[in-house]
C-alpha atoms as a PDB file:
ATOM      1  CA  UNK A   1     119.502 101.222 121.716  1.00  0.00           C
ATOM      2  CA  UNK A   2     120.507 101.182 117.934  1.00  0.00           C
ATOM      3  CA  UNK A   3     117.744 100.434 115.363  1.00  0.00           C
ATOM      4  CA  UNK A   4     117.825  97.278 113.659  1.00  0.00           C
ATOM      5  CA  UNK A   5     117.982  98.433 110.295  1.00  0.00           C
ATOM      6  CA  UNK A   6     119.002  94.654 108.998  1.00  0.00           C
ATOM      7  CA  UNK A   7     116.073  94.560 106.914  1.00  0.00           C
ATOM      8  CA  UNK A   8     116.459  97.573 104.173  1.00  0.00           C
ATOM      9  CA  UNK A   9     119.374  99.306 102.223  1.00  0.00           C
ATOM     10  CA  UNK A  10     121.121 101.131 104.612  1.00  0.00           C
ATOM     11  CA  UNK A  11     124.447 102.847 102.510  1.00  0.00           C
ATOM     12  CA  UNK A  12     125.075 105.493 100.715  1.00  0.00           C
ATOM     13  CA  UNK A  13     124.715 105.817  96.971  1.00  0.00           C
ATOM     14  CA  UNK A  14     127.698 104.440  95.523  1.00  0.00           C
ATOM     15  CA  UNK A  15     131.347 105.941  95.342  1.00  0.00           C
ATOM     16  CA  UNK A  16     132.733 106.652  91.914  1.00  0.00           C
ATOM     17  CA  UNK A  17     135.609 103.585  92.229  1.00  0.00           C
ATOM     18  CA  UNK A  18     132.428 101.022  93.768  1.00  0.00           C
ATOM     19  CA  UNK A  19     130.588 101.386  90.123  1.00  0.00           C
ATOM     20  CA  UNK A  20     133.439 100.806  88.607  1.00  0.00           C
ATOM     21  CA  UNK A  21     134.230  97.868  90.685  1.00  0.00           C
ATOM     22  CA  UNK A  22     130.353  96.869  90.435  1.00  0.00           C
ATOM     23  CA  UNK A  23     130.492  97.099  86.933  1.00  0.00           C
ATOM     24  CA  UNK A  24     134.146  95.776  86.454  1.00  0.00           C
ATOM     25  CA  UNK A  25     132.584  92.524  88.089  1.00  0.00           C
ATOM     26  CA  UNK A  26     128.969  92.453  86.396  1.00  0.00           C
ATOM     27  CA  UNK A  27     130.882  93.033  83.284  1.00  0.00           C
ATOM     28  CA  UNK A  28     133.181  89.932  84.036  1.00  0.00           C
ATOM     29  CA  UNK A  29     136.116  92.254  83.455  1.00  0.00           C
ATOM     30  CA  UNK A  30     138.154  91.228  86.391  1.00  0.00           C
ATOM     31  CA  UNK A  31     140.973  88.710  86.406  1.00  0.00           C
ATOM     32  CA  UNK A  32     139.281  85.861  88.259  1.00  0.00           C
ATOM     33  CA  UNK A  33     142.647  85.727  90.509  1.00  0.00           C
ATOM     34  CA  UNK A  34     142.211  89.229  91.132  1.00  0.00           C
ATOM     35  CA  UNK A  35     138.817  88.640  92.623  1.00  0.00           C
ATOM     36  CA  UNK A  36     139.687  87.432  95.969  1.00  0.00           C
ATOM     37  CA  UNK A  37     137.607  86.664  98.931  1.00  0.00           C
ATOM     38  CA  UNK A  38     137.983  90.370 100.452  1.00  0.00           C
ATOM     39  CA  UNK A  39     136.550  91.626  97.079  1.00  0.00           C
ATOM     40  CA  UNK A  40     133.177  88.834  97.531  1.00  0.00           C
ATOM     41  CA  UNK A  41     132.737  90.436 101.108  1.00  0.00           C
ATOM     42  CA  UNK A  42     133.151  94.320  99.680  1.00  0.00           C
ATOM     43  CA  UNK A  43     131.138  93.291  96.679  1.00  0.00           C
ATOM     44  CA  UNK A  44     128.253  91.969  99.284  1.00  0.00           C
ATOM     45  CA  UNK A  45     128.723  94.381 101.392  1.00  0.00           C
ATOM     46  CA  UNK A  46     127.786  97.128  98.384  1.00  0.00           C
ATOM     47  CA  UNK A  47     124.953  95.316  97.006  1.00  0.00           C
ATOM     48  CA  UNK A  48     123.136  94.928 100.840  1.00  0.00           C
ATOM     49  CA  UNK A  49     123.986  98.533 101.223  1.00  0.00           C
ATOM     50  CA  UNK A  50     121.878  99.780  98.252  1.00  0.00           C
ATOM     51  CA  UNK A  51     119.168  96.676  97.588  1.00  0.00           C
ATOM     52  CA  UNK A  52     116.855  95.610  99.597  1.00  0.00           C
ATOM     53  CA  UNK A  53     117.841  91.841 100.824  1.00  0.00           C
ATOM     54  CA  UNK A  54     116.199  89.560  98.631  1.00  0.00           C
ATOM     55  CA  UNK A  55     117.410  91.225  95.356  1.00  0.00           C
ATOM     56  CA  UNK A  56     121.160  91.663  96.977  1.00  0.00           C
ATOM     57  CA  UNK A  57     120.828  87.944  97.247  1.00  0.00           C
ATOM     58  CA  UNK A  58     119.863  87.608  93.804  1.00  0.00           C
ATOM     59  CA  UNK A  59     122.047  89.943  92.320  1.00  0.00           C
ATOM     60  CA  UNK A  60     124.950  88.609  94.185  1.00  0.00           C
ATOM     61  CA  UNK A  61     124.477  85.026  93.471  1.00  0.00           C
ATOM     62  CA  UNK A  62     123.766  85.181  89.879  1.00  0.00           C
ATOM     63  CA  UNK A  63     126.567  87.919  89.304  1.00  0.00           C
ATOM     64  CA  UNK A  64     128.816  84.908  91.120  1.00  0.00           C
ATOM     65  CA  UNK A  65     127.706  82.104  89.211  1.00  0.00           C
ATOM     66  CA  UNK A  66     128.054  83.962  85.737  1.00  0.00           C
ATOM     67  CA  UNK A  67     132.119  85.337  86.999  1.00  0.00           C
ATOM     68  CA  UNK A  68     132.842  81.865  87.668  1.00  0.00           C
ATOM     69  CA  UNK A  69     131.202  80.293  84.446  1.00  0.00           C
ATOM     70  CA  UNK A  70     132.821  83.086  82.187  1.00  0.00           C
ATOM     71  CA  UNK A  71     136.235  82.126  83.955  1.00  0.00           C
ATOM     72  CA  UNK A  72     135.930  78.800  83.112  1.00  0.00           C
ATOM     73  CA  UNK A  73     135.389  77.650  86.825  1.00  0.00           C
ATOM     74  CA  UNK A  74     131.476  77.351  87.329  1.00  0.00           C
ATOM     75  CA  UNK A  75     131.707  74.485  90.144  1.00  0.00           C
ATOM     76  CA  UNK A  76     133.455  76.986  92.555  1.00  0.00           C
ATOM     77  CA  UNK A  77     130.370  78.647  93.494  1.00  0.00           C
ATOM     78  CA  UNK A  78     129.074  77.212  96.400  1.00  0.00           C
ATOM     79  CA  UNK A  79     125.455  77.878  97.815  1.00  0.00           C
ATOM     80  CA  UNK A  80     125.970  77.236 101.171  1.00  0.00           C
ATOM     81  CA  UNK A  81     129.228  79.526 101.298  1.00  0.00           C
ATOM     82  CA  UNK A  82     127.634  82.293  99.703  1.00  0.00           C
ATOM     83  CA  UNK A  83     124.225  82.386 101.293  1.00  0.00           C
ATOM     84  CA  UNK A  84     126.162  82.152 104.895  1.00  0.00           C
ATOM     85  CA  UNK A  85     128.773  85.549 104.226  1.00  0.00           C
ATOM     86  CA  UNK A  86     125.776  87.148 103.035  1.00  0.00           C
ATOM     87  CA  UNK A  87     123.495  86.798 105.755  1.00  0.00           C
ATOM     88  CA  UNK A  88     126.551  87.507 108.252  1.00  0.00           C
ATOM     89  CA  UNK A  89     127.235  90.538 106.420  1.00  0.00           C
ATOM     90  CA  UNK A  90     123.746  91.652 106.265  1.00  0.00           C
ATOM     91  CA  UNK A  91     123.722  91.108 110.054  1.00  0.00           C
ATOM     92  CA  UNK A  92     126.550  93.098 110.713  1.00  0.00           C
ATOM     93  CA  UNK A  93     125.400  95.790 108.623  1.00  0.00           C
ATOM     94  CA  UNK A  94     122.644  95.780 110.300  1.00  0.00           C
ATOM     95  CA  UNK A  95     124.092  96.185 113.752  1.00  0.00           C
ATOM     96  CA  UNK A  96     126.655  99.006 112.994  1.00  0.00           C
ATOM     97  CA  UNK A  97     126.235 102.692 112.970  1.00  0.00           C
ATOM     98  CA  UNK A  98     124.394 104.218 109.906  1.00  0.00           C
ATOM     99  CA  UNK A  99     126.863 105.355 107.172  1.00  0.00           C
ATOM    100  CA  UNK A 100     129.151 103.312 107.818  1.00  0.00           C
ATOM    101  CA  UNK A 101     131.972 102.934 105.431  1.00  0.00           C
ATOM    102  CA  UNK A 102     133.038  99.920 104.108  1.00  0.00           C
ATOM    103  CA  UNK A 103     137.038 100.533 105.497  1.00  0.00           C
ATOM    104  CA  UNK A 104     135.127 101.176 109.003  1.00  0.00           C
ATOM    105  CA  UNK A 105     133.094  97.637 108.698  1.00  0.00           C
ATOM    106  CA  UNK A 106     136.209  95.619 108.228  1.00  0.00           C
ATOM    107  CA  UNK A 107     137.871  97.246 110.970  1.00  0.00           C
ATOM    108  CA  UNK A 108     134.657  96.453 113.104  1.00  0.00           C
ATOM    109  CA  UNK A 109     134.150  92.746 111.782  1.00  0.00           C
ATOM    110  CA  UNK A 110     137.763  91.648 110.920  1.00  0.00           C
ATOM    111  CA  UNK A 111     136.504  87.846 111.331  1.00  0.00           C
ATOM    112  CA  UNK A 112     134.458  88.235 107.891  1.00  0.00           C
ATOM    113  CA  UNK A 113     137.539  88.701 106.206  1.00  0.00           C
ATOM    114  CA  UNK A 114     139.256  85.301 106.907  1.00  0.00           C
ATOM    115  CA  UNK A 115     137.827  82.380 104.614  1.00  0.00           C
ATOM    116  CA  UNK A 116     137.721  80.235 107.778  1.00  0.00           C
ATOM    117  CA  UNK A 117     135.085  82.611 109.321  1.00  0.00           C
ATOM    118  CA  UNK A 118     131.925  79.858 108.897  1.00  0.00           C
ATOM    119  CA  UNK A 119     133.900  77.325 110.998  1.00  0.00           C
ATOM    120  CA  UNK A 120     132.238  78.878 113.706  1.00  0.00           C
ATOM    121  CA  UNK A 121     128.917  77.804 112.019  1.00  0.00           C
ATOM    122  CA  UNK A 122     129.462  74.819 110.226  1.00  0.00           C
ATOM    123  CA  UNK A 123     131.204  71.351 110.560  1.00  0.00           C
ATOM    124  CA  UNK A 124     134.167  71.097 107.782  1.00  0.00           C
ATOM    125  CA  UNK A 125     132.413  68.337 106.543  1.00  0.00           C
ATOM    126  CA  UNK A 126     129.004  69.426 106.274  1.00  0.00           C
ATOM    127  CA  UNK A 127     130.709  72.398 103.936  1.00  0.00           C
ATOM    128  CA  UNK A 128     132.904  70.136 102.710  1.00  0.00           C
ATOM    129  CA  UNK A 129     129.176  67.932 101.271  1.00  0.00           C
ATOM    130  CA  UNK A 130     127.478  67.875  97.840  1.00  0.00           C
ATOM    131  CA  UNK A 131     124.643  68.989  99.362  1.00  0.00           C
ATOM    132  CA  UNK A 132     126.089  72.156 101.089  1.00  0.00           C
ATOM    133  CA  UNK A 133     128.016  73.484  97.817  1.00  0.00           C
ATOM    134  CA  UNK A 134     124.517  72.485  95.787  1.00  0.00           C
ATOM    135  CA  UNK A 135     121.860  74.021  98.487  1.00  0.00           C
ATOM    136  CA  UNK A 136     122.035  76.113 100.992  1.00  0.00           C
ATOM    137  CA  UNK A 137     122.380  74.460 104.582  1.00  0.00           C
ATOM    138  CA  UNK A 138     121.947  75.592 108.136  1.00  0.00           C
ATOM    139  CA  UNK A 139     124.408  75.958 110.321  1.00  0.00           C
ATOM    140  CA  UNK A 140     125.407  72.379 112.256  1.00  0.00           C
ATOM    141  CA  UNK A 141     127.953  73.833 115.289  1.00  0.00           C
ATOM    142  CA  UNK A 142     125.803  73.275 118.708  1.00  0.00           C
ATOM    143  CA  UNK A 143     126.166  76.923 120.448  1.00  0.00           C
ATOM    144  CA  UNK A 144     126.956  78.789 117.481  1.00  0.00           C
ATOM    145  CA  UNK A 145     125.559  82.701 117.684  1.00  0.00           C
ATOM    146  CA  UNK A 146     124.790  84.585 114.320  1.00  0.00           C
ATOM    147  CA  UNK A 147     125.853  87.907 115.485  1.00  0.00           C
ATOM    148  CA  UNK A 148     129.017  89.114 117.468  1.00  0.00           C
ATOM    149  CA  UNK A 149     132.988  88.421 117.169  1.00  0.00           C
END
């Protein structure tokens, strides 16, 4: 039985090109259209890998919020959204082999790379609410399972 190692930083120190692309984003040097949702999930995916949950959160959502205010576009982020890929990536890190790179995990989880991934979790109208794009909601699908394809 594998470890469940869902709970601490499990990667590698960063590559040379993921600081740059770290820093490219902290830095609010990338195009905004050039940021698509494959970049959020690598971006996540590097910040769980070498913080410990809570700050990856952190770090992640206030890096988001200031890229989408310095691109003129600060009601995109949505809480809900975020929290949600974060978790599931965090839970999938958790559950695949140690060292993992981050080409390997998208081969391995190729449902966290379509946008339409939480439909699994969530109603379209409960992401669709005020209150899911404000706060972060639970999941409303009867059935739905955190972990697996």
């Amino acid at each position: 039985m594998t470890p469940d190692r869902s709970a601490e930083a499990t990667g590698p120190s960063l590559s040379r090109e993921d600081e740059r692309f770290v820093a490219a984003f902290e830095r609010c040097e990338l195009a905004n259209e050039a940021f698509r949702h494959r970049d959020h999930v690598r971006l996540a995916w590097l910040y769980l890998g070498s913080e410990p949950l809570p700050r990856a959160i952190e770090r992640f959502v206030s890096g988001l919020k200031r890229f989408a205010a310095h691109h003129g576009v600060p009601d995109v982020y949505h809480e809900t959204i975020t929290w949600a890929f974060l978790l599931l990536i965090q839970d999938r890190r958790g559950r695949g082999p140690e060292g993992e790179s981050f080409a390997e995990f998208e081969l391995r989880n190729p449902d966290l790379f379509r946008k339409d991934a939480l439909s699994r979790f969530y109603r379209e109208e409960t992401l669709t609410s005020d209150l899911a794009r404000r706060s972060f909601v639970f999941p409303d699908r009867v059935g739905f399972a955190f972990s697996g394809v």
